[in-house]
PDB file of N, CA and C in Angstrom:
ATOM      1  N   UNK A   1      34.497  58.423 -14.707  1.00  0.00           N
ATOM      2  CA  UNK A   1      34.498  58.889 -16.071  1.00  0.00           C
ATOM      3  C   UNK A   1      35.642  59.874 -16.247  1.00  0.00           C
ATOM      4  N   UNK A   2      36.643  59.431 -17.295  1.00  0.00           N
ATOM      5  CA  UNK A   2      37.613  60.265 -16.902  1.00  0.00           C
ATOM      6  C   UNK A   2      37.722  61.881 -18.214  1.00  0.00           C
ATOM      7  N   UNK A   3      36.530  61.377 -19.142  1.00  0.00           N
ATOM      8  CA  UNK A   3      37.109  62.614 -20.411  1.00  0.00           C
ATOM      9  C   UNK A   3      35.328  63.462 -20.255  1.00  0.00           C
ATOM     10  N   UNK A   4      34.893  64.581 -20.726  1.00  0.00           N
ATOM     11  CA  UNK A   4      34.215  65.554 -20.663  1.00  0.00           C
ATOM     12  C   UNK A   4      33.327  65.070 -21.433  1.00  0.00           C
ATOM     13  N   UNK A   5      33.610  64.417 -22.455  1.00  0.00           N
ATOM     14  CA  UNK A   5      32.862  63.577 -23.544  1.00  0.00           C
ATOM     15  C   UNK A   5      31.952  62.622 -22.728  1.00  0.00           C
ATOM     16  N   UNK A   6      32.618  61.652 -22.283  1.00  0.00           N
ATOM     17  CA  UNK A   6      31.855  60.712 -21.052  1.00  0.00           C
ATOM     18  C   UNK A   6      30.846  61.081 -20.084  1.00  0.00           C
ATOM     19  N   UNK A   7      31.055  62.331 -19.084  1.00  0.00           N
ATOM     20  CA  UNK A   7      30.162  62.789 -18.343  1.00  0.00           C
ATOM     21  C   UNK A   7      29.256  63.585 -18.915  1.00  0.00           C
ATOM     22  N   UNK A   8      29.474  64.406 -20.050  1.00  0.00           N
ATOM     23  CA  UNK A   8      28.237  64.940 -20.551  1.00  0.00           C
ATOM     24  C   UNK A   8      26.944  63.534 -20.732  1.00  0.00           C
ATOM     25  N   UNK A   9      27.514  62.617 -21.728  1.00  0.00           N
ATOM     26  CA  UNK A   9      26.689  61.843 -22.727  1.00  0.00           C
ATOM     27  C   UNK A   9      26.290  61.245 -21.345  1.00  0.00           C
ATOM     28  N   UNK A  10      27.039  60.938 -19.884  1.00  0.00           N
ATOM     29  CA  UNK A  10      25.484  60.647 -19.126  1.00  0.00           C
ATOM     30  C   UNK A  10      24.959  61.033 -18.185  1.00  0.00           C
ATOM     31  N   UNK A  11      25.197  62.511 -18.359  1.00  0.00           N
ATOM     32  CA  UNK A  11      24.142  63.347 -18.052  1.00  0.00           C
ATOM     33  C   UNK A  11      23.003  63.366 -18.764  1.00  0.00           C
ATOM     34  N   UNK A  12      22.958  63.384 -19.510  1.00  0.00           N
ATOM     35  CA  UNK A  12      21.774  63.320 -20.954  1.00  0.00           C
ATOM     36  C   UNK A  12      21.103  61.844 -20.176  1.00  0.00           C
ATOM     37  N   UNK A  13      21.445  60.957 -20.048  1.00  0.00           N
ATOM     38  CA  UNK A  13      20.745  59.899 -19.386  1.00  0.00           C
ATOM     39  C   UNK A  13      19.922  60.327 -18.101  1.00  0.00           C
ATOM     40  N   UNK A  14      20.293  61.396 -17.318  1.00  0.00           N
ATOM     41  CA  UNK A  14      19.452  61.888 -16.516  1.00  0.00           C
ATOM     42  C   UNK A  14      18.187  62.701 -16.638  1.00  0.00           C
ATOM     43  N   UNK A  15      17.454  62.454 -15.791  1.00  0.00           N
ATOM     44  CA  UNK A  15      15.524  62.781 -16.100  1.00  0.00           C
ATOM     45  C   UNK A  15      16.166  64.750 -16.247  1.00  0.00           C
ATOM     46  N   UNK A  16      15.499  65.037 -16.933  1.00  0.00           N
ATOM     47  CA  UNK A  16      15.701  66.546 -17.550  1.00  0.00           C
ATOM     48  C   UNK A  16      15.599  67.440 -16.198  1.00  0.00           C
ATOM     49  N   UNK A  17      14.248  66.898 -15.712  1.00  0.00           N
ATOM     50  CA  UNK A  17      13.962  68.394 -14.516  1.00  0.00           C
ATOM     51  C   UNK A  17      15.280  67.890 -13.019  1.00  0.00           C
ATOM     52  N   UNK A  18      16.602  66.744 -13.584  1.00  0.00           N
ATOM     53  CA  UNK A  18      17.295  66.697 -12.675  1.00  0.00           C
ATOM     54  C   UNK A  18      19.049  67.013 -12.894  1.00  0.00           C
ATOM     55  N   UNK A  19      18.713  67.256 -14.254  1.00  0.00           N
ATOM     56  CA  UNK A  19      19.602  67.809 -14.702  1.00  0.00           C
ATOM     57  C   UNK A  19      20.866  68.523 -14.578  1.00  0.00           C
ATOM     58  N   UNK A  20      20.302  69.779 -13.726  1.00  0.00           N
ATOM     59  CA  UNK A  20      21.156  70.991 -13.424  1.00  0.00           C
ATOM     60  C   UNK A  20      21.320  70.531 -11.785  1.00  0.00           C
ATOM     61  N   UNK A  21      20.652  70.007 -11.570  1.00  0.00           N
ATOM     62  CA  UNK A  21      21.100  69.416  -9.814  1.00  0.00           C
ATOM     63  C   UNK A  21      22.158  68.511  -9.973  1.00  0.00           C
ATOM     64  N   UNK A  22      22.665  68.073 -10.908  1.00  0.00           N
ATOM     65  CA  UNK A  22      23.588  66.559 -11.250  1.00  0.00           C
ATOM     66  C   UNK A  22      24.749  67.214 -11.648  1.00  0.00           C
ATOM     67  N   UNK A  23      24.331  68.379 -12.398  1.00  0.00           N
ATOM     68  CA  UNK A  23      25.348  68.691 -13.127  1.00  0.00           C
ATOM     69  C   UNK A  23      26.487  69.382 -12.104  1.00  0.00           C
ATOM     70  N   UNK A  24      25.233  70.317 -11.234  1.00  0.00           N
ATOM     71  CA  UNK A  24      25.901  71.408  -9.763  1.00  0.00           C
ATOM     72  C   UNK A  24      27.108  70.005  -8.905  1.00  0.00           C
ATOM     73  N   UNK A  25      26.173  68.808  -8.432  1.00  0.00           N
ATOM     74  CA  UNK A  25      26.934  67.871  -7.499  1.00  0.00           C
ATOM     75  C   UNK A  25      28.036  67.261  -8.464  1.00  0.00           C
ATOM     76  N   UNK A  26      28.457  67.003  -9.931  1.00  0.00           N
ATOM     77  CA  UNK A  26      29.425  66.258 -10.278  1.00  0.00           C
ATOM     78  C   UNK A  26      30.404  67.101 -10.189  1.00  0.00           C
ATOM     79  N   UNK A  27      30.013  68.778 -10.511  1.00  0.00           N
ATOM     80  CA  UNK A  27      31.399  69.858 -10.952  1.00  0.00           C
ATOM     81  C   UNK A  27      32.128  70.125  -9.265  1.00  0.00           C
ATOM     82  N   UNK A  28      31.128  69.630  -8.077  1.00  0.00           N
ATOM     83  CA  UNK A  28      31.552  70.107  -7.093  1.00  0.00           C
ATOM     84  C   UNK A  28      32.230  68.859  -6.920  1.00  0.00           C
ATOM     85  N   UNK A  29      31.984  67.729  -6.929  1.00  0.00           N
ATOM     86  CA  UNK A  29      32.526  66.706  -6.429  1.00  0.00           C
ATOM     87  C   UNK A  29      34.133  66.462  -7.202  1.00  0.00           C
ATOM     88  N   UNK A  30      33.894  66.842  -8.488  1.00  0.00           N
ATOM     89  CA  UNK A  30      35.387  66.715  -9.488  1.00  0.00           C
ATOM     90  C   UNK A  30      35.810  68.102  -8.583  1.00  0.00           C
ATOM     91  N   UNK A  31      35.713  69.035  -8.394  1.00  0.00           N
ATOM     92  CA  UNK A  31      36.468  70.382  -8.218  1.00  0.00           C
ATOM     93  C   UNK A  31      36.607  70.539  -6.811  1.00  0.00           C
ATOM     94  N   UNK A  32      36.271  69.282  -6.193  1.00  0.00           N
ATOM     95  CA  UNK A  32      36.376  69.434  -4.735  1.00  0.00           C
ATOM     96  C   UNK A  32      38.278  69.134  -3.923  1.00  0.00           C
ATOM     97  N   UNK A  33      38.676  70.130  -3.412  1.00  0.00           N
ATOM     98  CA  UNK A  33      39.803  70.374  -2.524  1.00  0.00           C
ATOM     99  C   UNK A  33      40.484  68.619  -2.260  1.00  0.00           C
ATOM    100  N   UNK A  34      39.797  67.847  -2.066  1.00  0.00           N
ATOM    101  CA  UNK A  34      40.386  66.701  -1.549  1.00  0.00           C
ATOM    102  C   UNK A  34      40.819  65.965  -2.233  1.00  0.00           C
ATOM    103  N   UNK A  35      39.902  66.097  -3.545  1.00  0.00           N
ATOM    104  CA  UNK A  35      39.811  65.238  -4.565  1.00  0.00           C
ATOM    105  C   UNK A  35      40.949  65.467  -4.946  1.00  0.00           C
ATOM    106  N   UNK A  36      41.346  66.716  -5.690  1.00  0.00           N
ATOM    107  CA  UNK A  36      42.560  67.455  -6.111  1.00  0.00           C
ATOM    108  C   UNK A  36      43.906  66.800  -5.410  1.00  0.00           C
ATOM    109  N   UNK A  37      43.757  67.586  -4.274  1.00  0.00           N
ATOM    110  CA  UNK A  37      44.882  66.706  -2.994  1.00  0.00           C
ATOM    111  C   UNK A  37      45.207  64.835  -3.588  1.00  0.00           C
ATOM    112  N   UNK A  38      43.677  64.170  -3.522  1.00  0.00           N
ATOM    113  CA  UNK A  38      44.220  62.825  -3.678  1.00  0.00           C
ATOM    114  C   UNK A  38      44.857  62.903  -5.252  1.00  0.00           C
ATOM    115  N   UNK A  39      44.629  63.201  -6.637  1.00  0.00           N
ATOM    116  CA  UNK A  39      44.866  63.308  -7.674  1.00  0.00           C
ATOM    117  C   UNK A  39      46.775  63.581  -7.380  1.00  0.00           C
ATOM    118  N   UNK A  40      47.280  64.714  -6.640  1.00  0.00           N
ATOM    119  CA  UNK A  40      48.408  64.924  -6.712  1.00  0.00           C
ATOM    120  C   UNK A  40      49.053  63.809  -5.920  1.00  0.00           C
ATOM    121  N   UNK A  41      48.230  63.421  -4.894  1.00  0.00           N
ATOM    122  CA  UNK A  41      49.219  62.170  -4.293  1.00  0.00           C
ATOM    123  C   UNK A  41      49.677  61.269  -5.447  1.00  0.00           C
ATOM    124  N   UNK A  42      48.737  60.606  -6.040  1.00  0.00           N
ATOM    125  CA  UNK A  42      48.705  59.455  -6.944  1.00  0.00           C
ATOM    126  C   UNK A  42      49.639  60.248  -7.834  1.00  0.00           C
ATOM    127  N   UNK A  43      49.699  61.000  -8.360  1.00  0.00           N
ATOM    128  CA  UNK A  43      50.671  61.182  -9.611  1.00  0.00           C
ATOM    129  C   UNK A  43      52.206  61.252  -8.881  1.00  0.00           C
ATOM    130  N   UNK A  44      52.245  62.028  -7.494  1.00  0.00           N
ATOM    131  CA  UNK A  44      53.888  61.323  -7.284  1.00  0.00           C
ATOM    132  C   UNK A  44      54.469  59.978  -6.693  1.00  0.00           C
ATOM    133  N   UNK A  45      53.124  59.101  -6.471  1.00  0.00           N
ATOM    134  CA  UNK A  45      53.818  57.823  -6.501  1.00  0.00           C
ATOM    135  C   UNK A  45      53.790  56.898  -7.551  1.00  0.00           C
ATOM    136  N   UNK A  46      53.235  57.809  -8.875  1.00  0.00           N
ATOM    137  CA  UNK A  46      53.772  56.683 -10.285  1.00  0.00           C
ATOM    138  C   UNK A  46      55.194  57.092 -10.697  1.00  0.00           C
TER     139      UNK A  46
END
């Protein structure tokens, strides 16, 4: 999901009391060190 719009609307698809656990693992997984790293690879080989 690439826009803020997208991952909210399906979060909302998730059961309520799991909510804030989904929300903790997506911000870590987008904001995670490697991820970042791979993101800059890909942009200097376009």
């Amino acid at each position: 999901m690439r826009t803020k719009e997208e991952r909210n609307a399906a979060l909302l698809e998730v059961p309520e009391h799991l909510r804030e656990l989904t929300k903790r693992h997506c911000l870590n997984a987008w904001n995670h060190p490697a991820r970042l790293k791979r993101m800059e690879s890909q942009q200097t080989n376009e």
